[in-house]
C-alpha atoms as a PDB file:
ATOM      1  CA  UNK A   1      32.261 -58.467   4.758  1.00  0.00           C
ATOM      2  CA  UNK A   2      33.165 -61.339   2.804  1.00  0.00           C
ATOM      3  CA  UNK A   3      31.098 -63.943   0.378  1.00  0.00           C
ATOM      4  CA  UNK A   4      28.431 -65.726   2.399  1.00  0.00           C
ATOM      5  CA  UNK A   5      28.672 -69.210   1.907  1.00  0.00           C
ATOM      6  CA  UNK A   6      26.368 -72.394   2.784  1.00  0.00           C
ATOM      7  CA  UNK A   7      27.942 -76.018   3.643  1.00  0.00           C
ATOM      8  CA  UNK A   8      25.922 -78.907   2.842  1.00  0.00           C
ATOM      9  CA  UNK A   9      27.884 -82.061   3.838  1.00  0.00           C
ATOM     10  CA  UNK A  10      26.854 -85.345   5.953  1.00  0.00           C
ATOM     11  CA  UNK A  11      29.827 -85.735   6.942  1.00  0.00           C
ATOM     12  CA  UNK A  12      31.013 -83.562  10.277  1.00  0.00           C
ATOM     13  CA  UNK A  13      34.456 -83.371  10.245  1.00  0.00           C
ATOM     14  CA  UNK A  14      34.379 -82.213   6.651  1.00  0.00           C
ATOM     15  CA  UNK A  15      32.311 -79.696   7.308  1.00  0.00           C
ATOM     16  CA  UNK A  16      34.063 -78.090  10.451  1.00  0.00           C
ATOM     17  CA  UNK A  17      37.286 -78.567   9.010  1.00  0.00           C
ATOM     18  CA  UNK A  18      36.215 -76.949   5.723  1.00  0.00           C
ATOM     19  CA  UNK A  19      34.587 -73.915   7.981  1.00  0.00           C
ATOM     20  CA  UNK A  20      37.398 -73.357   9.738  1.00  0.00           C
ATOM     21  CA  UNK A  21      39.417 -72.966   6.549  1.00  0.00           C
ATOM     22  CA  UNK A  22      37.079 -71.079   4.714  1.00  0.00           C
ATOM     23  CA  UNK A  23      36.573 -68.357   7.750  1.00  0.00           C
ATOM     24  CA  UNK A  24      40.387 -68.033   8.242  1.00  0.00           C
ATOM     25  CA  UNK A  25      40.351 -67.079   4.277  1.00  0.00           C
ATOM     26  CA  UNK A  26      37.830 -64.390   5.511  1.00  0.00           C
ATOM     27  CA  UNK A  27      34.583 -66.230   3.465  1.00  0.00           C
ATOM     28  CA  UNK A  28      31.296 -65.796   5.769  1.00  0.00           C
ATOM     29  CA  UNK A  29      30.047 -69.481   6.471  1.00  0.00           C
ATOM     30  CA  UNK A  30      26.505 -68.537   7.133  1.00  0.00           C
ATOM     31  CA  UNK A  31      25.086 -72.198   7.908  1.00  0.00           C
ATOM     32  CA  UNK A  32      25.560 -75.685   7.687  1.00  0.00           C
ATOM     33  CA  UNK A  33      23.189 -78.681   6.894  1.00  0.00           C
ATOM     34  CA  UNK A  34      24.262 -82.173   6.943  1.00  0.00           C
ATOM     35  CA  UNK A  35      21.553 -83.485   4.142  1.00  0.00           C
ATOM     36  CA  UNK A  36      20.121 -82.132   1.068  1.00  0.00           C
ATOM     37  CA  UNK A  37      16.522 -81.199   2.106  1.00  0.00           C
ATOM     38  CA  UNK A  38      17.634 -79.261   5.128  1.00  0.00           C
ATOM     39  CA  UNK A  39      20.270 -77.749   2.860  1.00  0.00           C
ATOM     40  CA  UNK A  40      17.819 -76.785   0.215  1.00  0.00           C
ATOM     41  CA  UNK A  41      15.350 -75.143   2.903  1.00  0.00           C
ATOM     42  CA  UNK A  42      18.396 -73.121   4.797  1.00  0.00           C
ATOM     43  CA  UNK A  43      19.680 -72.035   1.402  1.00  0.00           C
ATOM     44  CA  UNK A  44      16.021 -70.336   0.528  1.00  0.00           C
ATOM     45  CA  UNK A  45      16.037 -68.768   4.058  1.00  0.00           C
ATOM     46  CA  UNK A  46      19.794 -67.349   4.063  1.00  0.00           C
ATOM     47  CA  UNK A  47      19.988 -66.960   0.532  1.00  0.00           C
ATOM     48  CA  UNK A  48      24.034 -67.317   0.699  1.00  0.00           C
ATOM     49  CA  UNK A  49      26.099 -66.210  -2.318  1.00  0.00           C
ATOM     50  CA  UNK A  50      27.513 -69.765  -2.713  1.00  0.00           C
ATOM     51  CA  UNK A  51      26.337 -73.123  -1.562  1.00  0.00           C
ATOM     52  CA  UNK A  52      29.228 -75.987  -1.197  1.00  0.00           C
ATOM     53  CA  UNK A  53      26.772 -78.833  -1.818  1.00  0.00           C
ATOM     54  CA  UNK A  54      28.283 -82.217  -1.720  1.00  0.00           C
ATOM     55  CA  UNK A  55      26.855 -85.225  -3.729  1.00  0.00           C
ATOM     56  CA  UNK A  56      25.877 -88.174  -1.329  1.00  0.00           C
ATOM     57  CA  UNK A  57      23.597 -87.418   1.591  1.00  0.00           C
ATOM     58  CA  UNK A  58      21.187 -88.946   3.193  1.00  0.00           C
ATOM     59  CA  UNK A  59      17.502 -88.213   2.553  1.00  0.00           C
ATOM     60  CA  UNK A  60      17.867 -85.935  -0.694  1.00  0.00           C
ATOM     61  CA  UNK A  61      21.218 -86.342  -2.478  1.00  0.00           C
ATOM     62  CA  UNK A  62      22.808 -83.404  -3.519  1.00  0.00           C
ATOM     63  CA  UNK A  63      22.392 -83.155  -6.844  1.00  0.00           C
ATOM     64  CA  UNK A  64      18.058 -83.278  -6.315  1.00  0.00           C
ATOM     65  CA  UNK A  65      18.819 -80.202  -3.456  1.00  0.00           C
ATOM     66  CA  UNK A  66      20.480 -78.732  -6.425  1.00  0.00           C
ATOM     67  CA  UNK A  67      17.817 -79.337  -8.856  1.00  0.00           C
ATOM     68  CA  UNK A  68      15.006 -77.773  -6.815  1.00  0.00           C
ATOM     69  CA  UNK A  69      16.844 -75.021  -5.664  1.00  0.00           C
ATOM     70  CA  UNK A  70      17.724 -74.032  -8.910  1.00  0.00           C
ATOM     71  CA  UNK A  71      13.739 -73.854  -9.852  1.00  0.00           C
ATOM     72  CA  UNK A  72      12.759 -72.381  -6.704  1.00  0.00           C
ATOM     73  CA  UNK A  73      15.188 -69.660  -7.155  1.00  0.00           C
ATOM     74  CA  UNK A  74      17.426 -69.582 -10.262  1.00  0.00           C
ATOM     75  CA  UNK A  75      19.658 -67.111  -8.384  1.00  0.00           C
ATOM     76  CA  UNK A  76      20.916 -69.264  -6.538  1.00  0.00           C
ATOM     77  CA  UNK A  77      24.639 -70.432  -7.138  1.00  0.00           C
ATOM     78  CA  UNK A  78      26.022 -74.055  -6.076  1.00  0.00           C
ATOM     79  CA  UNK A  79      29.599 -75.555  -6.858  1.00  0.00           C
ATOM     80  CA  UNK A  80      29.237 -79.094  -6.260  1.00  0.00           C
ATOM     81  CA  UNK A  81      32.075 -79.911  -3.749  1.00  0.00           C
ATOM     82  CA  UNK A  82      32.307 -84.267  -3.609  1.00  0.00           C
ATOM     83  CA  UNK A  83      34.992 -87.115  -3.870  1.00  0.00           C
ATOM     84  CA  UNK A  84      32.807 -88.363  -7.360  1.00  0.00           C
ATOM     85  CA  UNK A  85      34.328 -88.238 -10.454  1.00  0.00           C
ATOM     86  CA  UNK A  86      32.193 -90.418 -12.656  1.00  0.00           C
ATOM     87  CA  UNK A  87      31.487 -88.534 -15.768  1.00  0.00           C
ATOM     88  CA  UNK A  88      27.489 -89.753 -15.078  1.00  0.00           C
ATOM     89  CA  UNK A  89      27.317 -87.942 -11.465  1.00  0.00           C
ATOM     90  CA  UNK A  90      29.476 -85.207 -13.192  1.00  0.00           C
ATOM     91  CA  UNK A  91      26.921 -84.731 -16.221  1.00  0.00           C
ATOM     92  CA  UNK A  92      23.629 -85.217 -13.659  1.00  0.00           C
ATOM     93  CA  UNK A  93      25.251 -81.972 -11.310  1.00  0.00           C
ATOM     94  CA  UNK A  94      25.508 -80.083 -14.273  1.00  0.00           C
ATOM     95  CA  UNK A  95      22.068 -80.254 -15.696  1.00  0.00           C
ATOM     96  CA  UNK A  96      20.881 -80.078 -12.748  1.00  0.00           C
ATOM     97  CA  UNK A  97      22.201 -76.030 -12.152  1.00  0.00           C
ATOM     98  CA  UNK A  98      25.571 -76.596 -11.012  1.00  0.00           C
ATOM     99  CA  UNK A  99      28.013 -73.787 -11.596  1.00  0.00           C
ATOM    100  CA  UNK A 100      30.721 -76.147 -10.931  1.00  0.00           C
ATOM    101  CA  UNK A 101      32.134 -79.281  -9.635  1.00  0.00           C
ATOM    102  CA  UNK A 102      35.147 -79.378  -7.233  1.00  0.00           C
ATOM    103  CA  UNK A 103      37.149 -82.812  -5.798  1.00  0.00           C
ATOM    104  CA  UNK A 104      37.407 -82.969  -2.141  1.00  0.00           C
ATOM    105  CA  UNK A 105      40.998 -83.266  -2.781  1.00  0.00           C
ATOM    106  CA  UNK A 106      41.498 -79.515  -3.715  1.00  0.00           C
ATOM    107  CA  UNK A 107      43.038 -77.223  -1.869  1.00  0.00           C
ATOM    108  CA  UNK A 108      41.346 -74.375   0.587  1.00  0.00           C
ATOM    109  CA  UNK A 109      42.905 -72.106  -1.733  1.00  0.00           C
ATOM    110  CA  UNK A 110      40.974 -73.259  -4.789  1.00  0.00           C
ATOM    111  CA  UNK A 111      37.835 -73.796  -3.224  1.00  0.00           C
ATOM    112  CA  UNK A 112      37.789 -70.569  -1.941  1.00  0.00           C
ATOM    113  CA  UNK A 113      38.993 -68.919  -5.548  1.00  0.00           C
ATOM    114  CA  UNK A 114      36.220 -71.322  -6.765  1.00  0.00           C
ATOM    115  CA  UNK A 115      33.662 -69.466  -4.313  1.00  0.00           C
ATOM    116  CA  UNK A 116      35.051 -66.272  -5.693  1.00  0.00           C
ATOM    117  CA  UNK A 117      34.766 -67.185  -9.312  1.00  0.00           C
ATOM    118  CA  UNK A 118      31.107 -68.679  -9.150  1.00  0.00           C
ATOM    119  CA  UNK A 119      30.082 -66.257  -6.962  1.00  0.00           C
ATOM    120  CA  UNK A 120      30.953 -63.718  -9.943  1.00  0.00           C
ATOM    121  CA  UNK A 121      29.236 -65.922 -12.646  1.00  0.00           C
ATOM    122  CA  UNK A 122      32.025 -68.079 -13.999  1.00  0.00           C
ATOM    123  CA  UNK A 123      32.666 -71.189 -14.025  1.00  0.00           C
ATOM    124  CA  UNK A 124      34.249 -73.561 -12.215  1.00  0.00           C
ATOM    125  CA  UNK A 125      35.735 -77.193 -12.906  1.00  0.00           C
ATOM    126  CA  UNK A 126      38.506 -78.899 -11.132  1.00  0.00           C
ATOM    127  CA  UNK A 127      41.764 -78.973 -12.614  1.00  0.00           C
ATOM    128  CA  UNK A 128      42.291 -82.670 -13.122  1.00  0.00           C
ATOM    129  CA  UNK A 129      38.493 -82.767 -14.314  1.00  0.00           C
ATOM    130  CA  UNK A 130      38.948 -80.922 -17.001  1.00  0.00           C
ATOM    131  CA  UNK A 131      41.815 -82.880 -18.206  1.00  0.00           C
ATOM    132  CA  UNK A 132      40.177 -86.224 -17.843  1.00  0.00           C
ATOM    133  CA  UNK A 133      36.902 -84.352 -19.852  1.00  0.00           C
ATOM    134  CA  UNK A 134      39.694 -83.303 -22.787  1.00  0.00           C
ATOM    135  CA  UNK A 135      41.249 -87.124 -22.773  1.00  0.00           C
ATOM    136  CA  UNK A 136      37.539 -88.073 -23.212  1.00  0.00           C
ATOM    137  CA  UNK A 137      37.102 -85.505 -25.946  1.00  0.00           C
ATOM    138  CA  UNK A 138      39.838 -86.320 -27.719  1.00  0.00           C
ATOM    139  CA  UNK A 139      38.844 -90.052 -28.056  1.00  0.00           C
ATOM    140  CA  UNK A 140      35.977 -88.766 -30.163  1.00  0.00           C
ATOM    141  CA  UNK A 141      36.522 -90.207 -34.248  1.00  0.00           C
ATOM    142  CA  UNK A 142      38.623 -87.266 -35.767  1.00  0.00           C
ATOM    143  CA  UNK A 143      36.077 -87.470 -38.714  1.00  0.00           C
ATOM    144  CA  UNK A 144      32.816 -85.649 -37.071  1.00  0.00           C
ATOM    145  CA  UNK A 145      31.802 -82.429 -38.014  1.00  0.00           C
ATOM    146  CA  UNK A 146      32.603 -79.599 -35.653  1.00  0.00           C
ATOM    147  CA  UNK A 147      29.211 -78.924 -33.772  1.00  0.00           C
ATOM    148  CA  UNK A 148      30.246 -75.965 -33.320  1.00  0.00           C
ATOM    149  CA  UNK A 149      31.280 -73.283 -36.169  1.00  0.00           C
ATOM    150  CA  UNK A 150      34.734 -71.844 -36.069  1.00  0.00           C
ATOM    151  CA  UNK A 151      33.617 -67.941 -34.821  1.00  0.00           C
ATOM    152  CA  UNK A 152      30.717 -69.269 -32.516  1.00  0.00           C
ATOM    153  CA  UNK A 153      34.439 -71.408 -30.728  1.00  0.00           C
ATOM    154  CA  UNK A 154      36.023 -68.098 -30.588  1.00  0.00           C
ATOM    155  CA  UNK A 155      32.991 -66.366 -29.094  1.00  0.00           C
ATOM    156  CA  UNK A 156      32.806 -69.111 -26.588  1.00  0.00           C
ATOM    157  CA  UNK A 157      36.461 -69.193 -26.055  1.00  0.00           C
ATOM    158  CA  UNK A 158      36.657 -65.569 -24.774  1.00  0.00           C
ATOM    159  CA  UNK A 159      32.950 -65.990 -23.076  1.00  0.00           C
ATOM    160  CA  UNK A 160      35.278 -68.700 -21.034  1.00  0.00           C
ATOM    161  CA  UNK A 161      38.130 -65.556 -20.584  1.00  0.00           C
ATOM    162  CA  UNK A 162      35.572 -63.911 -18.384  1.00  0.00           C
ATOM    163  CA  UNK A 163      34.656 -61.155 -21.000  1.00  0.00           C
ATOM    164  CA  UNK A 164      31.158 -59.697 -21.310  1.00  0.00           C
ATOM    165  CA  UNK A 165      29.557 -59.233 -24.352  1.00  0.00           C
ATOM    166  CA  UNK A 166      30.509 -55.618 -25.570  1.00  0.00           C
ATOM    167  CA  UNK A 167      33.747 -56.795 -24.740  1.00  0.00           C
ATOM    168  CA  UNK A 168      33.602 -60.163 -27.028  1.00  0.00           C
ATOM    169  CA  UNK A 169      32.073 -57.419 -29.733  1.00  0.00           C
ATOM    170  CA  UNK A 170      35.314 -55.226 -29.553  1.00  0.00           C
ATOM    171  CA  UNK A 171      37.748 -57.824 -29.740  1.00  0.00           C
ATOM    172  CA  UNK A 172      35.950 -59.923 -32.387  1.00  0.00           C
ATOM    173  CA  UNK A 173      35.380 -56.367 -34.048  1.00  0.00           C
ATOM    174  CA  UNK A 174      31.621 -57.519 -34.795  1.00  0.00           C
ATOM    175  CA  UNK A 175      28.270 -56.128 -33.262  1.00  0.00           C
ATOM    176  CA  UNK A 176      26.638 -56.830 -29.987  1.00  0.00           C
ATOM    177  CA  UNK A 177      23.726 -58.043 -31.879  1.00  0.00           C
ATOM    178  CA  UNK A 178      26.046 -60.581 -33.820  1.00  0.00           C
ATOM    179  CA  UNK A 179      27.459 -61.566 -30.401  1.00  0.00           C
ATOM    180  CA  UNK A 180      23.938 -62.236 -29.257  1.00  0.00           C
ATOM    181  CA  UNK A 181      23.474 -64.200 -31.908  1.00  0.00           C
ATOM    182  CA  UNK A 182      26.056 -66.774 -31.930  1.00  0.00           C
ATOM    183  CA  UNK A 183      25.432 -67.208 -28.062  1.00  0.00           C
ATOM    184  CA  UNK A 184      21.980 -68.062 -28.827  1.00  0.00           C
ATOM    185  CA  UNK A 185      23.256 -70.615 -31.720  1.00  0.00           C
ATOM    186  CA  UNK A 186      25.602 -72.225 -29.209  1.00  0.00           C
ATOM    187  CA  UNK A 187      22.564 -72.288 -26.617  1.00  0.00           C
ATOM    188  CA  UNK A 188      20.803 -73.962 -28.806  1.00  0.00           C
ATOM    189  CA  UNK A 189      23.546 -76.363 -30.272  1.00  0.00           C
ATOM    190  CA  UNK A 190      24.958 -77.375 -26.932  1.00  0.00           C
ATOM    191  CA  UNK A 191      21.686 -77.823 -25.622  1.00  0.00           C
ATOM    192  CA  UNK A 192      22.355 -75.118 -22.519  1.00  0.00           C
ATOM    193  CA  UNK A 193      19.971 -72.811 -20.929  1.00  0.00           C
ATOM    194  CA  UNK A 194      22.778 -70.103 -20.441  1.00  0.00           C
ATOM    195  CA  UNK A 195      26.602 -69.177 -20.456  1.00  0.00           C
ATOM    196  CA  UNK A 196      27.230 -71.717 -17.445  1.00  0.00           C
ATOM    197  CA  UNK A 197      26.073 -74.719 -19.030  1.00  0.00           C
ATOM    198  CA  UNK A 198      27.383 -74.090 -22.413  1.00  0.00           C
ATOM    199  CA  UNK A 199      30.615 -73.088 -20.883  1.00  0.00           C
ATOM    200  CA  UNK A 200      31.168 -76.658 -19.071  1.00  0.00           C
ATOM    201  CA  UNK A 201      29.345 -78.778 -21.854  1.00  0.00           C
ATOM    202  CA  UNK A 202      32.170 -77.170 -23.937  1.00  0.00           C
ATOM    203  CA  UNK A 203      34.728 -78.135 -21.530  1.00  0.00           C
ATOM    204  CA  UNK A 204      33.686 -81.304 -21.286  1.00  0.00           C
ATOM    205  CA  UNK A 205      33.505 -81.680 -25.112  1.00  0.00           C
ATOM    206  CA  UNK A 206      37.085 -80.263 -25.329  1.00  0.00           C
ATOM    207  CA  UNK A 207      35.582 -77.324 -27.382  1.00  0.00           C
ATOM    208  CA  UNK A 208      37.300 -74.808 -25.054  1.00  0.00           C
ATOM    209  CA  UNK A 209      40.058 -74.449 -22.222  1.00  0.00           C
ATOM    210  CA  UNK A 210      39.845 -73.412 -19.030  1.00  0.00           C
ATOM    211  CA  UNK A 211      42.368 -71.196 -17.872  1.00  0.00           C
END
């Protein structure tokens, strides 16, 4: 059985279209809702490994669905899926729980490799997003001190690569313990409650790459 997967859209089309694709890729669409409240309920009930939740809906917007879904049950998984890409709406998703943010103009194939990936605990950014984060990044004065040190980069650099954290130890040839530490230092620097958030703040700060 594949990855169970809910659609939250207003729009109908979208949504049948996008089931259609998503089934013939062999991903389980378990329900749809066409706002965010209805989407938030159905996603407690049916407790799908992935909710596409788009950004403008009627009632409760997607990015409040994805805010009290996230405290009702911090399990849960949602990849924003939306034709926004104002870095404002962007940053809101993100603090909001998103474990990603996909254009409308992607592909079946990536949003179906982006249910895969988020599903799994990575993280997941659009392509051309991430570029227009690094353009941003890179307009930032050349002068400013790294917030980030050099090793905690590298830690978060591989943490990006999909390793785990005996993994990171190995390669970095440091402890687990060390590892732990520099996580929790980038937590706390990057302002993130876990690997997710400082993952994409990092993106977005063109501290890391995406593959």
């Amino acid at each position: 059985m594949g990855l169970t997967v809910l659609l939250v859209d207003d729009h109908t089309m979208m949504r049948q279209g996008l089931r259609r694709g998503l089934e013939d890729e062999g991903v389980n669409v378990i329900g749809e809702a066409a706002d965010g409240e209805i989407g938030f309920r159905m996603a407690l009930e049916l407790r799908p490994d992935v909710v596409l939740m788009d950004v403008s809906m009627p009632n409760v917007d997607g990015i409040e669905a994805t805010r009290r879904l996230l405290k009702a049950d911090a399990r849960q998984c949602v990849v924003m899926l939306t034709m926004h890409m104002d870095r404002a709406v962007i940053d809101s998703a993100l603090r909001a729980g998103a474990s990603g943010y996909l254009i409308k103009d992607c592909s079946i194939t990536e949003v179906v490799e982006a249910i895969g990936l988020a599903a799994n605990g990575d993280t997941v950014l659009s392509k051309n997003l991430a570029s227009l984060m690094l353009d941003e990044a890179h307009k930032v004065e050349v002068n400013d001190d790294p917030l980030i040190s050099p090793r905690e980069e590298e830690v978060l650099q591989l943490v990006v690569d999909g390793l785990g954290t005996g993994e990171i130890a190995a390669r970095l040839f440091i402890s687990q313990k060390t590892v732990k530490n520099h996580l929790a230092s980038i937590y706390e620097k990057l302002e993130a409650r876990d690997r997710t958030q400082a993952v994409l703040t990092a993106v977005r700060m063109g501290i890391v790459r995406l593959k």
